[in-house]
C-alpha atoms as a PDB file:
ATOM      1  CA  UNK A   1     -34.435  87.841 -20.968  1.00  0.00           C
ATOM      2  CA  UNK A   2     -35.887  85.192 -18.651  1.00  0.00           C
ATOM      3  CA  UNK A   3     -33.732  83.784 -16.056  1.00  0.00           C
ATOM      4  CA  UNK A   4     -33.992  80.137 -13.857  1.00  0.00           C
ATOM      5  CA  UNK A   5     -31.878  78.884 -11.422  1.00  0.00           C
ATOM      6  CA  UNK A   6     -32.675  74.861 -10.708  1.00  0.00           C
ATOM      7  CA  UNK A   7     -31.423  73.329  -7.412  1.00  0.00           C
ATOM      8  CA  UNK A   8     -31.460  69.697  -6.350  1.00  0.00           C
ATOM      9  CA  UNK A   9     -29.828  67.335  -3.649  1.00  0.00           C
ATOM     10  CA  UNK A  10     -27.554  65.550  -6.141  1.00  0.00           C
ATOM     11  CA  UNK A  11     -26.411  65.867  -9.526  1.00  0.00           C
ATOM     12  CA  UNK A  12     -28.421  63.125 -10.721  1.00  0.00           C
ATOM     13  CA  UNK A  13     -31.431  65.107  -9.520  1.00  0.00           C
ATOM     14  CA  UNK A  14     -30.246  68.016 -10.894  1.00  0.00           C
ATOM     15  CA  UNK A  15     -29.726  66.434 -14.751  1.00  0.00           C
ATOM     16  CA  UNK A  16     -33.477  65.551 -14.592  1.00  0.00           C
ATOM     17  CA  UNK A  17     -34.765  69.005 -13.171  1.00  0.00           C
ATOM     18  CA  UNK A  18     -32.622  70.285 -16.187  1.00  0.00           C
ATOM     19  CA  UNK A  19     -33.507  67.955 -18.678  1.00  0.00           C
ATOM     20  CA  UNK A  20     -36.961  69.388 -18.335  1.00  0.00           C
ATOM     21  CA  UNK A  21     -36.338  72.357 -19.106  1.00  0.00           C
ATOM     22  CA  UNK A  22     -34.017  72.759 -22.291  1.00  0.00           C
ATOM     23  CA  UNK A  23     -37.215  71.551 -24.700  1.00  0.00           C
ATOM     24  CA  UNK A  24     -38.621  74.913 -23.803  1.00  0.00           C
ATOM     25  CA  UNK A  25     -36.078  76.798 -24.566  1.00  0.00           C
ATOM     26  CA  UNK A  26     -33.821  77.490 -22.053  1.00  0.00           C
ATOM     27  CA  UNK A  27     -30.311  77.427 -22.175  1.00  0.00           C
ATOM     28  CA  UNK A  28     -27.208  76.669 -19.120  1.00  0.00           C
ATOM     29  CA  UNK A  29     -25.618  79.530 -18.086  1.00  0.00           C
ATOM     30  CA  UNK A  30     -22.433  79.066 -16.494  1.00  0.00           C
ATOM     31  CA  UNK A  31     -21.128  75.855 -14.439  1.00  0.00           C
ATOM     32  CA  UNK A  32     -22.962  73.690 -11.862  1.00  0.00           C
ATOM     33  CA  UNK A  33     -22.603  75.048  -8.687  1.00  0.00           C
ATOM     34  CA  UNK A  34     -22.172  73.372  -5.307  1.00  0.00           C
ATOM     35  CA  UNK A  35     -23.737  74.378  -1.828  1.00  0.00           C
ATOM     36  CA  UNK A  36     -24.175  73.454   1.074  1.00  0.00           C
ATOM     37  CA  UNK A  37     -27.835  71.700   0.261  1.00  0.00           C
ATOM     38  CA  UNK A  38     -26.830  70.103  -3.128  1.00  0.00           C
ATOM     39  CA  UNK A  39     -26.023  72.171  -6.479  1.00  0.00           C
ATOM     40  CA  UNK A  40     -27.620  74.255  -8.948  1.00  0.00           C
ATOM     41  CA  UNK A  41     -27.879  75.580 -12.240  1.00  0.00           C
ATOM     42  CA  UNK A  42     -28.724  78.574 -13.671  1.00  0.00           C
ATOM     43  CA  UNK A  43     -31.287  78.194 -17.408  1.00  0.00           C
ATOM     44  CA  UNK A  44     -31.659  81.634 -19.091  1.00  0.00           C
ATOM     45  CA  UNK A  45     -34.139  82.173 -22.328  1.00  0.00           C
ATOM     46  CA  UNK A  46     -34.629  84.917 -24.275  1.00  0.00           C
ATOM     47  CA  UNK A  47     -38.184  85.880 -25.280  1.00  0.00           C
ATOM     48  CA  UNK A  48     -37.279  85.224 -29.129  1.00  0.00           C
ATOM     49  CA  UNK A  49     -36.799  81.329 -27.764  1.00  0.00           C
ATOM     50  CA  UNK A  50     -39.864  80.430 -26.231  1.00  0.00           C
ATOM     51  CA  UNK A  51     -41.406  82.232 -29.102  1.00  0.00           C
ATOM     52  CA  UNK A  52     -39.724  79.356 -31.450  1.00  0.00           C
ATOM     53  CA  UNK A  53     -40.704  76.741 -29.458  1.00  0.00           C
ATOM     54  CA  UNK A  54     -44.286  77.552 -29.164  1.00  0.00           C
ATOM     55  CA  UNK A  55     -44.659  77.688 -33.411  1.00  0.00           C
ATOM     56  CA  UNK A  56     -42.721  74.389 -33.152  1.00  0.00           C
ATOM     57  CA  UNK A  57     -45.379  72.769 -30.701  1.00  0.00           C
ATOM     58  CA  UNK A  58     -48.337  72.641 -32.943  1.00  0.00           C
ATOM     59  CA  UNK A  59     -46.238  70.553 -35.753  1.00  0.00           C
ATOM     60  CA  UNK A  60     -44.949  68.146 -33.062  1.00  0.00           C
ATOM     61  CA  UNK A  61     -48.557  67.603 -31.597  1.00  0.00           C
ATOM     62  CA  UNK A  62     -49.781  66.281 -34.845  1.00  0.00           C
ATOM     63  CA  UNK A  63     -50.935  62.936 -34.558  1.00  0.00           C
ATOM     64  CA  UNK A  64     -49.639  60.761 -37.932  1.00  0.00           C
ATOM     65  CA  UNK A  65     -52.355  59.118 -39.225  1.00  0.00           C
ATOM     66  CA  UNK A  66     -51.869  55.179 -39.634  1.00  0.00           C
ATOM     67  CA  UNK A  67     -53.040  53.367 -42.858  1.00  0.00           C
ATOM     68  CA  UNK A  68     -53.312  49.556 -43.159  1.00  0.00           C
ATOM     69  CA  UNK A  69     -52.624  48.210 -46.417  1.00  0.00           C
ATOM     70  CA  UNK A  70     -55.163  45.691 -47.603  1.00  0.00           C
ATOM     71  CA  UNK A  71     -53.208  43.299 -49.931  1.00  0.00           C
END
């Protein structure tokens, strides 16, 4: 079990740190918490996870072939 705590000066900050992360995997883990600097999350992923998301990668990163129709 992986764990990742993100921290950032505001919450908008923090929502984009964040937002990075969940396509890999990772989960929140309890609330948002404030501190003194700004707030912070904790992300945890379990090895089974980032397992799934690395099989998934090679079907997303497939380029679609185009085809023009000659009428």
């Amino acid at each position: 079990m992986e764990y990742n705590i993100i921290i950032a000066a505001d919450l908008e900050g923090l929502a984009l740190e964040v937002a990075a992360f969940l396509p890999q995997g990772w989960r929140l883990k309890g609330a948002i918490v404030e501190h003194m600097d700004g707030y912070a999350q904790q992300l945890i992923r379990f090895p089974k996870d980032s397992i799934k998301v690395q099989q998934q990668q090679p079907a997303a990163n497939q380029r679609q072939r185009r085809t023009k129709w000659i009428e």
